[in-house]
C-alpha atoms as a PDB file:
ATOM      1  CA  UNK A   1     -18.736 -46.660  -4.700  1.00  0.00           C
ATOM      2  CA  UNK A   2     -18.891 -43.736  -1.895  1.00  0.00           C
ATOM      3  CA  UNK A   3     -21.786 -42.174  -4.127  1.00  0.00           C
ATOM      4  CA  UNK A   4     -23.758 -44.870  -3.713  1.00  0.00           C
ATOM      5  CA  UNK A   5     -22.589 -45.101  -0.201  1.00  0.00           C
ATOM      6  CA  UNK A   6     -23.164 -41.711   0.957  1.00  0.00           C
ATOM      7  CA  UNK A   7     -25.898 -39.472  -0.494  1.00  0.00           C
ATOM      8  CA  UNK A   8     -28.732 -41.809  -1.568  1.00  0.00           C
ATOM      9  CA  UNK A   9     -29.051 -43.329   2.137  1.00  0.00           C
ATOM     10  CA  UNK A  10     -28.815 -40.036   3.617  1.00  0.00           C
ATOM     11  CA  UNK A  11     -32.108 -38.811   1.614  1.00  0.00           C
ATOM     12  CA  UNK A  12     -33.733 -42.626   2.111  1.00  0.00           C
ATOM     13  CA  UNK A  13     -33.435 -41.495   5.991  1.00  0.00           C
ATOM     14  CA  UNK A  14     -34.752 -38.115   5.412  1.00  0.00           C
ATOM     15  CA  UNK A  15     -37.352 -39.220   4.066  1.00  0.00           C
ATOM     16  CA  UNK A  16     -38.079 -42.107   6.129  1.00  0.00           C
ATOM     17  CA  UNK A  17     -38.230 -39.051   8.783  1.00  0.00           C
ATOM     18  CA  UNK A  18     -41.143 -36.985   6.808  1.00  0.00           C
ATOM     19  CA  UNK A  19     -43.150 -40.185   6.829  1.00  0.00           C
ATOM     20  CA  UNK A  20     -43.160 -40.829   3.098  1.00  0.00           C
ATOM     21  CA  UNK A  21     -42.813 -44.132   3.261  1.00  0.00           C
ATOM     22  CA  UNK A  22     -44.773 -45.267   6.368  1.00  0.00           C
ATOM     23  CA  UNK A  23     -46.703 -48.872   5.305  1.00  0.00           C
ATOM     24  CA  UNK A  24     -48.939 -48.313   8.467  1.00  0.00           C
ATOM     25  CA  UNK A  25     -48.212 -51.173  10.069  1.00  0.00           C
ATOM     26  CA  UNK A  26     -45.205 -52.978  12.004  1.00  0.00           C
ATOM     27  CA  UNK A  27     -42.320 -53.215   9.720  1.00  0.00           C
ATOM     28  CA  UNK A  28     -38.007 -53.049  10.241  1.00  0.00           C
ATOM     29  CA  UNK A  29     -36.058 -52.883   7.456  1.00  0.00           C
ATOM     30  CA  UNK A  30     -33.067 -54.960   6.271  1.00  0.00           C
ATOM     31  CA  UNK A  31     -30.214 -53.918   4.292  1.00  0.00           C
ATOM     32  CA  UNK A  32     -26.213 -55.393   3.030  1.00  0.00           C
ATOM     33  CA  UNK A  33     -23.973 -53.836   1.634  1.00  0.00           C
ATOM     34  CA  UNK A  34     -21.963 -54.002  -1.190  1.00  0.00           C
ATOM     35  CA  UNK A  35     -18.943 -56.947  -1.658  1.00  0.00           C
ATOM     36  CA  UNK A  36     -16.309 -53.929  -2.226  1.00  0.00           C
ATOM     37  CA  UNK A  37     -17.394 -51.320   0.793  1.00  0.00           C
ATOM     38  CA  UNK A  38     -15.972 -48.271  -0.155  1.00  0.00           C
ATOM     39  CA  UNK A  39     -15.480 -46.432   3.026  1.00  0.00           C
ATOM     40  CA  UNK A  40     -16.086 -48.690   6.367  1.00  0.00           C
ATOM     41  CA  UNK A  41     -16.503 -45.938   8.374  1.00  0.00           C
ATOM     42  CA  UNK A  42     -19.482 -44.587   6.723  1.00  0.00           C
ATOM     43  CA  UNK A  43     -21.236 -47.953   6.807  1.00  0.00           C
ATOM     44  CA  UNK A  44     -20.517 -48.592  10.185  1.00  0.00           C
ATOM     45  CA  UNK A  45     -22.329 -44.987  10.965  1.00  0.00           C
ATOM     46  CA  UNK A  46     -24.824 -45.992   8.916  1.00  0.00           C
ATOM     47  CA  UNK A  47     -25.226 -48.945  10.594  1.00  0.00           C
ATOM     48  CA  UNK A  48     -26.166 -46.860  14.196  1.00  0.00           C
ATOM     49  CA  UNK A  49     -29.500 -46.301  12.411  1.00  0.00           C
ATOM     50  CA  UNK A  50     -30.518 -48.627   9.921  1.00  0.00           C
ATOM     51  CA  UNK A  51     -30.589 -52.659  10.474  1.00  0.00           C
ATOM     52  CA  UNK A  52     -27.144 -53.926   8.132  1.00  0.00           C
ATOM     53  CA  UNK A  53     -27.324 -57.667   8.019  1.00  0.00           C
ATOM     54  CA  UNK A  54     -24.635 -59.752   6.186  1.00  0.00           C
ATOM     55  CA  UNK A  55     -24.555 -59.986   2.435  1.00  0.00           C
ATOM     56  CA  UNK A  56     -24.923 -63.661   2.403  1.00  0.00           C
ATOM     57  CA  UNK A  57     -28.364 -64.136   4.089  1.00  0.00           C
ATOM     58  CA  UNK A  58     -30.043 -60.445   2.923  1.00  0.00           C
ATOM     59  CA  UNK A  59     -29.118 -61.743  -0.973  1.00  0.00           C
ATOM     60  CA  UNK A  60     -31.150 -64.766  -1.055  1.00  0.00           C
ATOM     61  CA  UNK A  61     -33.582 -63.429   0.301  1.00  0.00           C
ATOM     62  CA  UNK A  62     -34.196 -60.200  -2.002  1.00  0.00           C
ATOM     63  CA  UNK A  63     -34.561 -63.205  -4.910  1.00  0.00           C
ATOM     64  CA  UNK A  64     -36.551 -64.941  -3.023  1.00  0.00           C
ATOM     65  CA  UNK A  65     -39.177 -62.425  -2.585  1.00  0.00           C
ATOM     66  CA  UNK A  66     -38.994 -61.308  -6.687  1.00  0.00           C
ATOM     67  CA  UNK A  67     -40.169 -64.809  -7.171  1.00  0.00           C
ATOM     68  CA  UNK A  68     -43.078 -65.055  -4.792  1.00  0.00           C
ATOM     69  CA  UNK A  69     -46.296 -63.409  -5.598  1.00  0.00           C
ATOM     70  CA  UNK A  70     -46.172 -59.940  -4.539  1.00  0.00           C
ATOM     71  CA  UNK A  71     -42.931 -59.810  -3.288  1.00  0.00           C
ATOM     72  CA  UNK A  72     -43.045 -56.106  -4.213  1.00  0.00           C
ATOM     73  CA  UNK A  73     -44.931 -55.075  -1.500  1.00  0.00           C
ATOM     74  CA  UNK A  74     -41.752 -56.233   0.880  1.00  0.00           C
ATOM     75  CA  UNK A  75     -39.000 -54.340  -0.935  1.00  0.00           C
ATOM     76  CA  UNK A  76     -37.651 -51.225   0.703  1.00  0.00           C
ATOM     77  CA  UNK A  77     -38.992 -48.019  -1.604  1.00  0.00           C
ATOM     78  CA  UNK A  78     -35.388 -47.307  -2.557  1.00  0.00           C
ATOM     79  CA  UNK A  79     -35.702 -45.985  -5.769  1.00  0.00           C
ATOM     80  CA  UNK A  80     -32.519 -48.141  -7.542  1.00  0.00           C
ATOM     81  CA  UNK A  81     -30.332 -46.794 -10.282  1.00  0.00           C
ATOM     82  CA  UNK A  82     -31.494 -49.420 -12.640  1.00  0.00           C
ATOM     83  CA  UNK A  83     -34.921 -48.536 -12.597  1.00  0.00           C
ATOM     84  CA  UNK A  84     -35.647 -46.371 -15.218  1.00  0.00           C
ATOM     85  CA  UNK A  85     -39.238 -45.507 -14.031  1.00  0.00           C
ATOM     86  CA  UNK A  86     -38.197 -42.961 -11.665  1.00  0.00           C
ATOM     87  CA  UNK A  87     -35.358 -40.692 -10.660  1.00  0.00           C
ATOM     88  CA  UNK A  88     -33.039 -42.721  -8.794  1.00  0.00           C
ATOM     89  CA  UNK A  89     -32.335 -42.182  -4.670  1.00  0.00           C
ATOM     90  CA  UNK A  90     -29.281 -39.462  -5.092  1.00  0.00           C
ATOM     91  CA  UNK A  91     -32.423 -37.027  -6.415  1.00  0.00           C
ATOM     92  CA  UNK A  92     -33.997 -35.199  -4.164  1.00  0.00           C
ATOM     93  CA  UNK A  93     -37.356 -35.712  -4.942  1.00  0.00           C
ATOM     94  CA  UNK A  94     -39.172 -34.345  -2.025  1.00  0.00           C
ATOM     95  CA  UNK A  95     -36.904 -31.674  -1.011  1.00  0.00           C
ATOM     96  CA  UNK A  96     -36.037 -33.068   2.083  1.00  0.00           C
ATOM     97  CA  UNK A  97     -32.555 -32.076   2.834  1.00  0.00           C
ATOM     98  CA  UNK A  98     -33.300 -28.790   3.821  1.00  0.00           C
ATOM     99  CA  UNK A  99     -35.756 -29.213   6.792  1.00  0.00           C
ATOM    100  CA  UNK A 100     -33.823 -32.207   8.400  1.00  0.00           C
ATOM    101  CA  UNK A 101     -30.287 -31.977  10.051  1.00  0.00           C
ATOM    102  CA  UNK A 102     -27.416 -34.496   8.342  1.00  0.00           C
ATOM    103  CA  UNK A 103     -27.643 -38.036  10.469  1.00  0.00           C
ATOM    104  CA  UNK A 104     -23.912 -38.725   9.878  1.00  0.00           C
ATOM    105  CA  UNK A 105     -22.054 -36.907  12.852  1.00  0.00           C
ATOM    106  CA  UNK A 106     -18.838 -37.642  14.690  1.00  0.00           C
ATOM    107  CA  UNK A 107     -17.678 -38.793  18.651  1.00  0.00           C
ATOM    108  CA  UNK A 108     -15.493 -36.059  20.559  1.00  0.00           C
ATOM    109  CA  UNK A 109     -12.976 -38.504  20.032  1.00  0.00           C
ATOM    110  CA  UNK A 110     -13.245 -38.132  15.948  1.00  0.00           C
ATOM    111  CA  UNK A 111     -13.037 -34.132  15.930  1.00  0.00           C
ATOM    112  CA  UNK A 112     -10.534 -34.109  18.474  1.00  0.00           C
ATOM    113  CA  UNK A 113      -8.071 -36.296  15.643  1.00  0.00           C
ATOM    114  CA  UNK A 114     -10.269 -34.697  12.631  1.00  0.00           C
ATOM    115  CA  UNK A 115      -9.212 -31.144  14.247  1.00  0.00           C
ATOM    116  CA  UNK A 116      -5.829 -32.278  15.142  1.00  0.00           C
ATOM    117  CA  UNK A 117      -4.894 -33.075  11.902  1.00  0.00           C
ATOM    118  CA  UNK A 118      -6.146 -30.899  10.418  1.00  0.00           C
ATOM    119  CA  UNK A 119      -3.676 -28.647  12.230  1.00  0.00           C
ATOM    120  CA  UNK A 120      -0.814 -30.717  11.245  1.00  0.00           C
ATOM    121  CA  UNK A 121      -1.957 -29.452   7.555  1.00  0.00           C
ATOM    122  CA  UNK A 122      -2.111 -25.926   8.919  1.00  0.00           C
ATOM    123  CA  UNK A 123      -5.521 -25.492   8.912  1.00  0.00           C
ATOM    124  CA  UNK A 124      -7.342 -24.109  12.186  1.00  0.00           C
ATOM    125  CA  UNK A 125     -10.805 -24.415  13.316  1.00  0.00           C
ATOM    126  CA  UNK A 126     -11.414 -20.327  12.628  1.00  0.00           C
ATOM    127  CA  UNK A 127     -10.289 -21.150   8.686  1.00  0.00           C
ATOM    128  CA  UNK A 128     -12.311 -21.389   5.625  1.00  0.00           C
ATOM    129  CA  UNK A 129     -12.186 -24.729   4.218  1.00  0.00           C
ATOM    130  CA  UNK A 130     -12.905 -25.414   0.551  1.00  0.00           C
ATOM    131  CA  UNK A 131     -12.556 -28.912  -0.527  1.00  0.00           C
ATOM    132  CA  UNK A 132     -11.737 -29.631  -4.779  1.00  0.00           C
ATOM    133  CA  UNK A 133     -11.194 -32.833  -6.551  1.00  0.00           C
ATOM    134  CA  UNK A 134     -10.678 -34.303  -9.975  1.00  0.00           C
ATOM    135  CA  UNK A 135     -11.662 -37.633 -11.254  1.00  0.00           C
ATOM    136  CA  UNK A 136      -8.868 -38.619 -13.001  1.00  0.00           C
ATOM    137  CA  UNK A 137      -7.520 -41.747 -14.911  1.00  0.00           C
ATOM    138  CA  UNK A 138      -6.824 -43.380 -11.668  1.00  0.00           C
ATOM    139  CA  UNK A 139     -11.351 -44.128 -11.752  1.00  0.00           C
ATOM    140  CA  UNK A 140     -11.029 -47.612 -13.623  1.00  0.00           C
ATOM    141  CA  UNK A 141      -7.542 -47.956 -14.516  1.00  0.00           C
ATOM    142  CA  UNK A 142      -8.138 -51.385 -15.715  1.00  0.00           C
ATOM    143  CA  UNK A 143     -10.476 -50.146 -18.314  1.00  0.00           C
ATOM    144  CA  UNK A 144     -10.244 -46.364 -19.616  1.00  0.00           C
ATOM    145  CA  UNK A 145     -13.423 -46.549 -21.739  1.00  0.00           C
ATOM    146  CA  UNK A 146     -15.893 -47.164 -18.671  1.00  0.00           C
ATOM    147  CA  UNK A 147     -16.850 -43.512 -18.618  1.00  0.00           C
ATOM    148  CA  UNK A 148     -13.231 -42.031 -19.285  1.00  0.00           C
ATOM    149  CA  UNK A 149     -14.965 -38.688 -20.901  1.00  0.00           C
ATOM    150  CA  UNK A 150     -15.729 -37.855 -16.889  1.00  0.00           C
ATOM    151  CA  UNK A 151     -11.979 -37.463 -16.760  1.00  0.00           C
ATOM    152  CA  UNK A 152     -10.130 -34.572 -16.191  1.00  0.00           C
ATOM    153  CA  UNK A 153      -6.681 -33.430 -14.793  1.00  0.00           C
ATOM    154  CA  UNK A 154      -6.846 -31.585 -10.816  1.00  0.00           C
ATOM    155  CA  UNK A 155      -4.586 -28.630 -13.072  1.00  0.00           C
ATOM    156  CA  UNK A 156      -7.400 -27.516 -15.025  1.00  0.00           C
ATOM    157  CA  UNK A 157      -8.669 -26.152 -11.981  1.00  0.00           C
ATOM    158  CA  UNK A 158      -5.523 -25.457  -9.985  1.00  0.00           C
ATOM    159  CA  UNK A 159      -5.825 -21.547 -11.033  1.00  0.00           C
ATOM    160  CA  UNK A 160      -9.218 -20.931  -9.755  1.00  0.00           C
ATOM    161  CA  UNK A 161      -8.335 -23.129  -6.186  1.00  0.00           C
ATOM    162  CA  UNK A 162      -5.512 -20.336  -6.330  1.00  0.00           C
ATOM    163  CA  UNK A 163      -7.496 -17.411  -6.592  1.00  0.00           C
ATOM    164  CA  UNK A 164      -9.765 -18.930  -3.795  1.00  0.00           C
ATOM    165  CA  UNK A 165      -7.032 -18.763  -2.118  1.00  0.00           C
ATOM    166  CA  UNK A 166      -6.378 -15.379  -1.932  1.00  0.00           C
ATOM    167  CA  UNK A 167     -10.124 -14.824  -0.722  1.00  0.00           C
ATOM    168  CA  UNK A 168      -8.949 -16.114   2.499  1.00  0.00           C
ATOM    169  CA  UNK A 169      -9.858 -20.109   2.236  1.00  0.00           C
ATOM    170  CA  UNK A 170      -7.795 -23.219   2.550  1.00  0.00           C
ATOM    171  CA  UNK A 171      -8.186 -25.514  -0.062  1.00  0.00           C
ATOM    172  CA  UNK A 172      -7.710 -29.260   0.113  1.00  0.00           C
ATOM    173  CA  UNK A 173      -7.611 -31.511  -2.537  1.00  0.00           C
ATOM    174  CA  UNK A 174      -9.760 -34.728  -1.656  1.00  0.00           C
ATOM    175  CA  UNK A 175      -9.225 -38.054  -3.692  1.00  0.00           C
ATOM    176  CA  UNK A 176      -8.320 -41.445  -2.830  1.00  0.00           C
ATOM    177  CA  UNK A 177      -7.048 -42.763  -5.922  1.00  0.00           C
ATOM    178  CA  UNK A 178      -4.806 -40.266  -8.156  1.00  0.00           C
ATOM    179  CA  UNK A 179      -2.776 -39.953 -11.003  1.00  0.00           C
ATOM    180  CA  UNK A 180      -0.829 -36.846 -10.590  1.00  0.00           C
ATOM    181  CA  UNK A 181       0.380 -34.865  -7.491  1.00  0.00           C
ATOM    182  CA  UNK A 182      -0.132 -30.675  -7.540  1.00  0.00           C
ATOM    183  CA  UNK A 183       2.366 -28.883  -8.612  1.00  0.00           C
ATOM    184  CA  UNK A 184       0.819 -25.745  -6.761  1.00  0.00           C
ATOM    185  CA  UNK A 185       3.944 -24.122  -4.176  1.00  0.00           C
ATOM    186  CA  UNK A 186       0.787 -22.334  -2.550  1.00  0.00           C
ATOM    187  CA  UNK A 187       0.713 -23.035   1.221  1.00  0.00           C
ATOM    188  CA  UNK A 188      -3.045 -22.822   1.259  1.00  0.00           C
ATOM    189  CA  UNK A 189      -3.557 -25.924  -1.100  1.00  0.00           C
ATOM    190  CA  UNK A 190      -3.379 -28.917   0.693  1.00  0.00           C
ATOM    191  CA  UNK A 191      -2.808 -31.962  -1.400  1.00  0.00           C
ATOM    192  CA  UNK A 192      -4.563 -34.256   0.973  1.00  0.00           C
ATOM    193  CA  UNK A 193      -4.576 -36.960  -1.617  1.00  0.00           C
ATOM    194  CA  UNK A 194      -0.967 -37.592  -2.327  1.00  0.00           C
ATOM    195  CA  UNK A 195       0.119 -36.253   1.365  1.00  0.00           C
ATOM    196  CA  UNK A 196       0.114 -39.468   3.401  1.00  0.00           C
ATOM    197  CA  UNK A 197      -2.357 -38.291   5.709  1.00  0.00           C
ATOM    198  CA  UNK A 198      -5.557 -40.000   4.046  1.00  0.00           C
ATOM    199  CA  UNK A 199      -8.125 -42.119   5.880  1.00  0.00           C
ATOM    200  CA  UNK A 200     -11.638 -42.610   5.267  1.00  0.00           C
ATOM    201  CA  UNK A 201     -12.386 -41.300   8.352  1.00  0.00           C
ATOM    202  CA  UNK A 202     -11.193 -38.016   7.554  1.00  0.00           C
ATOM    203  CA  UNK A 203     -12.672 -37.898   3.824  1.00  0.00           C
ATOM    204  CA  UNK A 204     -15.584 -37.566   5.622  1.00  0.00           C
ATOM    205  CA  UNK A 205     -14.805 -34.974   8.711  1.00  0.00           C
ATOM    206  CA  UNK A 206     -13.081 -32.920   5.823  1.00  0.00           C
ATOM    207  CA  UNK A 207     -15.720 -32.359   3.686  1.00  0.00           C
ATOM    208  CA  UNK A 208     -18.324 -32.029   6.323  1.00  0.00           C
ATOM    209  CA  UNK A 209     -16.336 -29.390   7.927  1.00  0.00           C
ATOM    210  CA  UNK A 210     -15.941 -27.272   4.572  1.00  0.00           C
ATOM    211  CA  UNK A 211     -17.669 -24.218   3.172  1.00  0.00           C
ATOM    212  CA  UNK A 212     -18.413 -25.872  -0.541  1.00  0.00           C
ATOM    213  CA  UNK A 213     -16.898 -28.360  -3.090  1.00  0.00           C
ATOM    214  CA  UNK A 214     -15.574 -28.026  -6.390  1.00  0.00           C
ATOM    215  CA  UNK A 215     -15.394 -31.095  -8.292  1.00  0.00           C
ATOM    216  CA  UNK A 216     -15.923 -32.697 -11.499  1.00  0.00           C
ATOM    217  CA  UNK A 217     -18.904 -35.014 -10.469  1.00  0.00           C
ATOM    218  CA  UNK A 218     -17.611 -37.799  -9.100  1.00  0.00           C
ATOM    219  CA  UNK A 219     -18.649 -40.330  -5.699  1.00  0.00           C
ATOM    220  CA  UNK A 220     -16.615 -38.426  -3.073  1.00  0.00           C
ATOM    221  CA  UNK A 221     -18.574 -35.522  -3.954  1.00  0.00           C
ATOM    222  CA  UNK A 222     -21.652 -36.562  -3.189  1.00  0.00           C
ATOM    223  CA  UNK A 223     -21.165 -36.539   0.836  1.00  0.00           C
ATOM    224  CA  UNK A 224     -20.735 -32.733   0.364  1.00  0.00           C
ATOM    225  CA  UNK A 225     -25.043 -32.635   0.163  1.00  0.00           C
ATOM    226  CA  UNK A 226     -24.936 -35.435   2.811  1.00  0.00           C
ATOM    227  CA  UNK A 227     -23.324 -32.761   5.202  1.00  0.00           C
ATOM    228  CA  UNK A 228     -25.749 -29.910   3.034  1.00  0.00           C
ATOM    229  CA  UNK A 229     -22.212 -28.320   1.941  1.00  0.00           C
ATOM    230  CA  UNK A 230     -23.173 -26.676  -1.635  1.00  0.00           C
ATOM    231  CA  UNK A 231     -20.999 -27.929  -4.701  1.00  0.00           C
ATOM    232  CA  UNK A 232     -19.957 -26.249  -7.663  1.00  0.00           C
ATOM    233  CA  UNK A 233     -19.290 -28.724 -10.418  1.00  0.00           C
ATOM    234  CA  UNK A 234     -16.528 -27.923 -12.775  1.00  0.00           C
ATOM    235  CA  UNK A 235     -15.601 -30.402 -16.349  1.00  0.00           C
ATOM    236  CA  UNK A 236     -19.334 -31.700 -16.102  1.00  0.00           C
ATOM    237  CA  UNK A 237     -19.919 -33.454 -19.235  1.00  0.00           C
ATOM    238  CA  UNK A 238     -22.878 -35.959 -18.342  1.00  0.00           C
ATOM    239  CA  UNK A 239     -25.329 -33.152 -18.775  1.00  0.00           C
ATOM    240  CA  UNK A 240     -28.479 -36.163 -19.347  1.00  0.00           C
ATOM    241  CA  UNK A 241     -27.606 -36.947 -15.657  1.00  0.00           C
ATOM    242  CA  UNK A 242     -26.760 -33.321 -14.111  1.00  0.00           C
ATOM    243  CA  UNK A 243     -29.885 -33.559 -12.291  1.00  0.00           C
ATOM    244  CA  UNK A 244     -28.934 -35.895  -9.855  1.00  0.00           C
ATOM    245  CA  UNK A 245     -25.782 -34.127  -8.803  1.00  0.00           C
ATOM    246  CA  UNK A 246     -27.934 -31.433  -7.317  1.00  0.00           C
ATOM    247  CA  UNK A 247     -29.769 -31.333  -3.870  1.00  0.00           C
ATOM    248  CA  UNK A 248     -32.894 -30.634  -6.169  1.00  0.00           C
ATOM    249  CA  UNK A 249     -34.089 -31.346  -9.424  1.00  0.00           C
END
């Protein structure tokens, strides 16, 4: 997914950048992605700056070397979810966010249609943006009991988007999949999700144009810390795994 996507490579970089993982001698790292990519866009930004290679030669090859005799000296130090020996990459370890600028940026050409639609959603460059989002039933609707606890309806927090609201910002609702359209009448909540105007492309401009997040932990979220916008989490019921929502732990 986009939280696997997003965040964790971001900090890989960042820290690549301190020198934290420098092996002292000549070395270029290769990478594939996943078989389901879940936003193109970001991988092919990605791409500008690390070395993507197809899936079908970089998997053999990542076997290979866990059966030769210390092959772990030639994996990338990527800390991976399933290793339960340390925190995995979405935690910032090393706190190095703060001191390093976001790699992901855009062409003129991208804020020229990020800005211009924008507009057509009647939001200006001056505004305050807030982005929200729910993960909803849409997340696995094959199987509801892969995590369905994380699931909440975007209503529960429609009253405190309102009030934001009246503070001045514009809030848009980011999702790509979703159950249920807002029933808010509020011309300051932008239902970006349901309104036809979606591309992944824009996920990304959006939320790295806004002033903070409010979401219910999901993968979109995480490029808010990838463009160090702050989130405020909302419905968070994996509180064993709330560190690694956070730009710290």
């Amino acid at each position: 997914g986009i939280g696997h996507l997003a965040l964790p490579v971001e900090i890989y970089l960042c820290e690549v950048e301190h020198g934290l993982h420098d092996p002292h001698q000549k070395f270029v790292d290769l990478w594939c992605a996943e078989k389901i990519v879940s936003n193109k866009v970001l991988l092919k930004k990605w791409a500008r700056m690390i070395t993507i290679w197809p899936r079908w030669i970089i998997k053999p090859i990542i076997l290979l070397n866990q059966l030769i005799p210390g092959g772990q000296l030639h994996k990338i130090p990527y800390r991976h979810i399933r290793d339960q020996s340390t925190p995995w990459q979405f935690c910032v370890i090393y706190n190095v966010l703060d001191s390093i600028h976001p790699h992901i940026t855009f062409s003129k050409e991208e804020e020229f249609f990020g800005f211009s639609t924008l507009k057509r959603m009647g939001i200006e460059r001056s505004d305050s943006v807030i982005c929200f989002m729910a993960r909803d039933n849409a997340f696995h609707p094959e199987d509801h009991s892969k995590s369905d606890n994380r699931n909440s309806s975007v209503h529960t927090i429609a009253q405190a988007i309102n009030d934001l609201t009246l503070r001045g910002y514009k809030a848009v609702r980011m999702g790509a999949k979703v159950t249920e359209k807002l029933s808010s009448t509020n011309p300051s909540i932008i239902d970006y999700a349901t309104g036809g105007m979606r591309t992944e492309l824009l996920d990304l401009f959006i939320i790295s144009r806004c002033r903070f997040m409010v979401s219910t932990a999901t993968g979109l979220d995480s490029l808010a810390p990838t463009f160090r916008r702050p989130v405020v989490y909302v419905n968070l019921v994996d509180f064993g795994h709330a560190d690694v929502w956070g730009r710290d732990i």
